[in-house]
PDB file of N, CA and C in Angstrom:
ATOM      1  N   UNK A   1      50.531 -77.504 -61.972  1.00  0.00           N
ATOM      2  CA  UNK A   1      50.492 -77.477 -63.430  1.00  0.00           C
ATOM      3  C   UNK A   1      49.064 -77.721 -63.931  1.00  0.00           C
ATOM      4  N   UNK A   2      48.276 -78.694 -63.342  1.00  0.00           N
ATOM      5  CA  UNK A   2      47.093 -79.001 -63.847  1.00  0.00           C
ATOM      6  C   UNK A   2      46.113 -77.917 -63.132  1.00  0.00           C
ATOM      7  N   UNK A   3      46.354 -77.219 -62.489  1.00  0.00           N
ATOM      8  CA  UNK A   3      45.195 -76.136 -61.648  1.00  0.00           C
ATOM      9  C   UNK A   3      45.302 -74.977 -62.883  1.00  0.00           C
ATOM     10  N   UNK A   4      46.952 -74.596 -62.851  1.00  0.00           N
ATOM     11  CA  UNK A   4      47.033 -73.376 -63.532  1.00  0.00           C
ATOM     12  C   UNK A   4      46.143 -73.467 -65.347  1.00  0.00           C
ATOM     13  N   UNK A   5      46.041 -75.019 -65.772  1.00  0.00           N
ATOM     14  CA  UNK A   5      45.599 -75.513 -67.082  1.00  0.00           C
ATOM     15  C   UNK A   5      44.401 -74.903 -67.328  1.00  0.00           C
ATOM     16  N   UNK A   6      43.685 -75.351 -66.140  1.00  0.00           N
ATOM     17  CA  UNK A   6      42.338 -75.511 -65.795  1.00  0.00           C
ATOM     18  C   UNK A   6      42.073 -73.921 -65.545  1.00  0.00           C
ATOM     19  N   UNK A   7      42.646 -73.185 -64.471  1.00  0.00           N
ATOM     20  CA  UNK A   7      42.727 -71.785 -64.268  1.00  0.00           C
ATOM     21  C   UNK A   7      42.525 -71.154 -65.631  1.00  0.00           C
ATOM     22  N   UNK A   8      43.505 -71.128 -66.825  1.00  0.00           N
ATOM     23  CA  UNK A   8      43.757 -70.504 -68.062  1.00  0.00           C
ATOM     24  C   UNK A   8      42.504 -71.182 -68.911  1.00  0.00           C
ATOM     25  N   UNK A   9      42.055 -72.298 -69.225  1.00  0.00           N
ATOM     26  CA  UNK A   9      40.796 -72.476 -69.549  1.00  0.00           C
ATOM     27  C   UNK A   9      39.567 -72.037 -69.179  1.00  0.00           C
ATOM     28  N   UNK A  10      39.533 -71.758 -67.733  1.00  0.00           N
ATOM     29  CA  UNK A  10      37.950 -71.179 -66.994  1.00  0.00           C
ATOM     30  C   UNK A  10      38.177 -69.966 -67.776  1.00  0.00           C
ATOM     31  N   UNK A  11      39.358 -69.190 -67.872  1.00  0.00           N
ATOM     32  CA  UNK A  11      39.307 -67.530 -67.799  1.00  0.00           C
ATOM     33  C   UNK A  11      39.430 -67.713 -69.710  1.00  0.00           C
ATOM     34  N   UNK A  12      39.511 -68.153 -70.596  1.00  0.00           N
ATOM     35  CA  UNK A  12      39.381 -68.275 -71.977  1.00  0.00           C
ATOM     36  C   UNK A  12      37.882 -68.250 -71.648  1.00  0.00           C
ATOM     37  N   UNK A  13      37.077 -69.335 -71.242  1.00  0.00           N
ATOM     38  CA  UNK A  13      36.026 -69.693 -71.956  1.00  0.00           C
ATOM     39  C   UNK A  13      34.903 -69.033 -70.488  1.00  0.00           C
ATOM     40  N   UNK A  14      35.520 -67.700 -70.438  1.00  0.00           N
ATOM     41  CA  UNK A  14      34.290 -67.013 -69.482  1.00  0.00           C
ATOM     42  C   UNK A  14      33.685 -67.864 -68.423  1.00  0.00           C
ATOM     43  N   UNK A  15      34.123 -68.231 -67.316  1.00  0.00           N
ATOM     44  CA  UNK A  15      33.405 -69.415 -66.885  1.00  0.00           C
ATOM     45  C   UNK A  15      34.551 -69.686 -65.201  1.00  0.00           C
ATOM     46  N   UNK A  16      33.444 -69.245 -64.221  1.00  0.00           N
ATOM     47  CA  UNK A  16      34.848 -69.285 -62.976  1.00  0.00           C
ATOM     48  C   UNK A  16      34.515 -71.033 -62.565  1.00  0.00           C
ATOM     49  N   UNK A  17      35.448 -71.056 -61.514  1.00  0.00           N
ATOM     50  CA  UNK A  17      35.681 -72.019 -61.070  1.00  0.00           C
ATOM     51  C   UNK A  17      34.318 -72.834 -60.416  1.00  0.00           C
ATOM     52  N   UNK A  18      33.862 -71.878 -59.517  1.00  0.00           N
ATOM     53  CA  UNK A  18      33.122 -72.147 -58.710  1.00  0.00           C
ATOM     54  C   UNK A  18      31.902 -72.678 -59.579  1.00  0.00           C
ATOM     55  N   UNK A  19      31.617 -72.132 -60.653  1.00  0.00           N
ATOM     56  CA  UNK A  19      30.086 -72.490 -61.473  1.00  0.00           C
ATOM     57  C   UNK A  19      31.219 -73.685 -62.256  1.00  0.00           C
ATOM     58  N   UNK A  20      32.404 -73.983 -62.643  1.00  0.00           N
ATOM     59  CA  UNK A  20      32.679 -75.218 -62.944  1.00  0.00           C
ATOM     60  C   UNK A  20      32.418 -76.304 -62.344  1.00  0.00           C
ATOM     61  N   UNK A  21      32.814 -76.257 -61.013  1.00  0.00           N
ATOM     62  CA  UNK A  21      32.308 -77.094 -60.288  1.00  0.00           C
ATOM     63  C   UNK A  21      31.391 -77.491 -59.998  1.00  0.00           C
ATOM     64  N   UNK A  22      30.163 -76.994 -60.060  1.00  0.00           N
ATOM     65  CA  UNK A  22      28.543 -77.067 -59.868  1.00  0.00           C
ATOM     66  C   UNK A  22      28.367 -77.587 -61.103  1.00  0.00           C
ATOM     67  N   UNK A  23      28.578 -77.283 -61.969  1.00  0.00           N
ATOM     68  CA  UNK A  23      28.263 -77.773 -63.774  1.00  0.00           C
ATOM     69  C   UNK A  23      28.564 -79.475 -63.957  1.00  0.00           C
ATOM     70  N   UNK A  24      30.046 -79.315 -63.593  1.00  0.00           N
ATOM     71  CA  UNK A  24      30.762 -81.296 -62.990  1.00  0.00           C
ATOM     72  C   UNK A  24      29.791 -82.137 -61.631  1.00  0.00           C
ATOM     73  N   UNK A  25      29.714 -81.111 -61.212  1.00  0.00           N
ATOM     74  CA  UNK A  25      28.641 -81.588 -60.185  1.00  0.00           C
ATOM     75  C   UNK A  25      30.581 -81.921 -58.801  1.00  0.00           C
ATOM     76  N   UNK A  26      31.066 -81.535 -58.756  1.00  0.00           N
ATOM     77  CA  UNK A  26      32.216 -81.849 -57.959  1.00  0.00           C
ATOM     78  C   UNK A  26      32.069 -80.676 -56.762  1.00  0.00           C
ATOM     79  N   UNK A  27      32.561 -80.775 -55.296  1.00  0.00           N
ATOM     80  CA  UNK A  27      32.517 -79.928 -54.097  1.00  0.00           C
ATOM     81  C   UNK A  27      33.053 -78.790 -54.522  1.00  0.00           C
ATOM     82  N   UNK A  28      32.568 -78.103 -53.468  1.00  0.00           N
ATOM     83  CA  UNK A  28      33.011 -76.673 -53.741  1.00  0.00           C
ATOM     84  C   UNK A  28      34.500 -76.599 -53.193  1.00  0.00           C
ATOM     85  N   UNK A  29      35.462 -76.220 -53.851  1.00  0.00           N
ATOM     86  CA  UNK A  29      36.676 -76.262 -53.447  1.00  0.00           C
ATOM     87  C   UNK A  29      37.528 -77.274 -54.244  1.00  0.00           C
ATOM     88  N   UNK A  30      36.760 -78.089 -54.937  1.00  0.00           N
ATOM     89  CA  UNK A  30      37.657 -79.447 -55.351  1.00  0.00           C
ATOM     90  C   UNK A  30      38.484 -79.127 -56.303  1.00  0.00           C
ATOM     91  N   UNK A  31      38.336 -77.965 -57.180  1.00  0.00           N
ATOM     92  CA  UNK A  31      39.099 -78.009 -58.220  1.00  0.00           C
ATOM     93  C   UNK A  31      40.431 -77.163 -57.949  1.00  0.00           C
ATOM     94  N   UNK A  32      40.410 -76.545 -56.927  1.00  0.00           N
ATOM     95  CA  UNK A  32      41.496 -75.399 -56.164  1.00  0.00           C
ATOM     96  C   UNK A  32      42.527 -76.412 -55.513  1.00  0.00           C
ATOM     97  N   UNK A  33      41.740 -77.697 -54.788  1.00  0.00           N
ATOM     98  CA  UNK A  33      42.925 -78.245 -53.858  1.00  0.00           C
ATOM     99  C   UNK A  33      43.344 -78.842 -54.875  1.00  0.00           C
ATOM    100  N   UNK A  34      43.322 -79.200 -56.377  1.00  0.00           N
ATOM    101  CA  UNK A  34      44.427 -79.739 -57.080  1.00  0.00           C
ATOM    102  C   UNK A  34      45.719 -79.221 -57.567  1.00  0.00           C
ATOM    103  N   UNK A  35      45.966 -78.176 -56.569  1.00  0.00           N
ATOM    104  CA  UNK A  35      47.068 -77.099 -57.068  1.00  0.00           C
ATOM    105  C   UNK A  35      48.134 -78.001 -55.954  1.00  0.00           C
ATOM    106  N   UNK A  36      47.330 -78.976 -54.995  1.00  0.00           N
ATOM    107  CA  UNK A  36      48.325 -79.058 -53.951  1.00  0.00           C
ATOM    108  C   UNK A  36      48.454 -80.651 -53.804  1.00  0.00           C
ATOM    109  N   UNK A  37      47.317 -81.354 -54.652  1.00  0.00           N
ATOM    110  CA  UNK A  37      47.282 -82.767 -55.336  1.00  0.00           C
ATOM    111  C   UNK A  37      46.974 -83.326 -56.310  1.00  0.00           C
ATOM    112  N   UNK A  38      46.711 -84.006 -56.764  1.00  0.00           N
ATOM    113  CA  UNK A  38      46.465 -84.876 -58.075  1.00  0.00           C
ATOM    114  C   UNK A  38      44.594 -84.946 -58.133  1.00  0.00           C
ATOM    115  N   UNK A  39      44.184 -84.593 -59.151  1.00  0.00           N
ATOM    116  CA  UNK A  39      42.823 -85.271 -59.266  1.00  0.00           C
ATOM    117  C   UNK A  39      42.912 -86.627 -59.449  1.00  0.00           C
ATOM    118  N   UNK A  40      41.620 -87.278 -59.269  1.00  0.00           N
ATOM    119  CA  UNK A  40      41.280 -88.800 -59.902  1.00  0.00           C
ATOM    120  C   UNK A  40      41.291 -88.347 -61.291  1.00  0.00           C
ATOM    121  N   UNK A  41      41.495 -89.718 -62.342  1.00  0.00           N
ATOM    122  CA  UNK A  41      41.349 -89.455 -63.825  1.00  0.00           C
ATOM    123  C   UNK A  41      39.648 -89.170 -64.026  1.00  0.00           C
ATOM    124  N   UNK A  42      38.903 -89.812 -63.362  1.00  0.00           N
ATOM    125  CA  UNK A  42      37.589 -89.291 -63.362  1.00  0.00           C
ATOM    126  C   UNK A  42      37.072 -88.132 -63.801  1.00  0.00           C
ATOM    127  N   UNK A  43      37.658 -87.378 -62.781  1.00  0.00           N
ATOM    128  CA  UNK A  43      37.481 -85.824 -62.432  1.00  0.00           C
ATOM    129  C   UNK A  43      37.711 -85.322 -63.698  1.00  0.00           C
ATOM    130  N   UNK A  44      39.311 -85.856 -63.950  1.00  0.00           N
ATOM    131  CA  UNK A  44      40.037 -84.690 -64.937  1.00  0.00           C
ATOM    132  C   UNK A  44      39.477 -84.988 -66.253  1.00  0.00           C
ATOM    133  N   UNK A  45      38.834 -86.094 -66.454  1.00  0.00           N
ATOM    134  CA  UNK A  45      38.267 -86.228 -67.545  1.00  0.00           C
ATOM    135  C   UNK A  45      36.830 -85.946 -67.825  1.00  0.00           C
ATOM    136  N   UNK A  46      36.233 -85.771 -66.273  1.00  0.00           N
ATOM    137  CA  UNK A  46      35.133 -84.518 -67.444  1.00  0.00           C
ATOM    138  C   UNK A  46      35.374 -83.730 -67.289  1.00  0.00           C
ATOM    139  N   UNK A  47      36.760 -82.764 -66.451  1.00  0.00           N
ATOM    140  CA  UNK A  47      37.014 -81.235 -66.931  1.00  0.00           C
ATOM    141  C   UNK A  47      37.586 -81.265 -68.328  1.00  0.00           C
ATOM    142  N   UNK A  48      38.565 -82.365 -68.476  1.00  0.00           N
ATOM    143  CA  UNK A  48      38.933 -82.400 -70.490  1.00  0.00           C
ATOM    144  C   UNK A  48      38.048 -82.695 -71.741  1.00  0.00           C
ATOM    145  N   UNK A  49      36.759 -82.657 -70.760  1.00  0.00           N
ATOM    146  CA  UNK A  49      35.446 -83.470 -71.795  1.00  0.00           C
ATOM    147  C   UNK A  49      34.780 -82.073 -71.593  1.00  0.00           C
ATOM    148  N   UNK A  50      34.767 -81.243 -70.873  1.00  0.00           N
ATOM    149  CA  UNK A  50      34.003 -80.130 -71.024  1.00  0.00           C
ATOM    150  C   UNK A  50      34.221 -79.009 -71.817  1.00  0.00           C
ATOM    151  N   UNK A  51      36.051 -78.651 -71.900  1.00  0.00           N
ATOM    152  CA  UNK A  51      36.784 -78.418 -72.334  1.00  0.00           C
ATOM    153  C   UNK A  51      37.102 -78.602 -73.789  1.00  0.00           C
ATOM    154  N   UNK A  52      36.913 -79.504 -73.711  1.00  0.00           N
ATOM    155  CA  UNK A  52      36.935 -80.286 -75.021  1.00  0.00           C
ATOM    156  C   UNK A  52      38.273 -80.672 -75.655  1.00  0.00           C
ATOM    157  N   UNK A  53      39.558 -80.851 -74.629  1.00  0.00           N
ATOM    158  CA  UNK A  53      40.830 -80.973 -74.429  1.00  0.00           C
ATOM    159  C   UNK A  53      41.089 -82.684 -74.462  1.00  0.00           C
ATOM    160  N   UNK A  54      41.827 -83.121 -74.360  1.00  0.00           N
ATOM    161  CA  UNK A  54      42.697 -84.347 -74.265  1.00  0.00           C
ATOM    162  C   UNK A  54      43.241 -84.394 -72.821  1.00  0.00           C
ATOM    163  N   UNK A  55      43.097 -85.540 -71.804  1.00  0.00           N
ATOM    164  CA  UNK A  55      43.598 -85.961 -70.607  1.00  0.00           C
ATOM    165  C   UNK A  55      44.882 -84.947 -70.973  1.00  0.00           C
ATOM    166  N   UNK A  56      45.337 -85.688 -71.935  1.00  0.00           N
ATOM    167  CA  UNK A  56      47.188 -85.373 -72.013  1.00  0.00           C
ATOM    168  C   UNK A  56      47.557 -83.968 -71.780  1.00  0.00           C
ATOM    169  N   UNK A  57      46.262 -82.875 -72.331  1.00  0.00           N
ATOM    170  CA  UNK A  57      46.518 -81.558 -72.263  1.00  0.00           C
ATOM    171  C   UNK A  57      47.527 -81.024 -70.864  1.00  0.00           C
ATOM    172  N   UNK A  58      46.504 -81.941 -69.923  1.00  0.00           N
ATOM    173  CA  UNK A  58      46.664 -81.464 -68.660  1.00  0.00           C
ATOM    174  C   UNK A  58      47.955 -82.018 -68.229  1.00  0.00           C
ATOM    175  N   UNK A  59      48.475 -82.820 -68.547  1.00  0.00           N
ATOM    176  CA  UNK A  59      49.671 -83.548 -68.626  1.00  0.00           C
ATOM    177  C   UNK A  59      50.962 -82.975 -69.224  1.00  0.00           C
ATOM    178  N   UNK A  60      51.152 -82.518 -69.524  1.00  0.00           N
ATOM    179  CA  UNK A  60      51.857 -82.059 -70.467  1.00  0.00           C
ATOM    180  C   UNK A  60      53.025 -80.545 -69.966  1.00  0.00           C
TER     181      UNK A  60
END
């Protein structure tokens, strides 16, 4: 649920994964294996700070 969030946000705001990740400064791959676990709130909160979304978005 939170990959596909994140998925539908990169592809709105022109912007793949891979240069997301470099931008967060997070590994290459990190934002893909959350399709199969949980991020830290860390994480997800500067993808909802970049975004410019609410934790909860992703929640939801």
């Amino acid at each position: 649920m939170i990959l596909k969030k994140i998925l539908k946000l990169a592809e709105k705001n022109n912007i793949s994964i891979s240069c997301l990740e470099k931008t967060l400064g997070f590994g290459n791959g990190t934002i893909k294996k959350w399709g199969e676990s949980s991020p830290s709130v860390d994480k997800l909160k500067k993808v909802a700070d970049y975004f410019g979304v609410s934790i909860e978005y992703f929640l939801e």
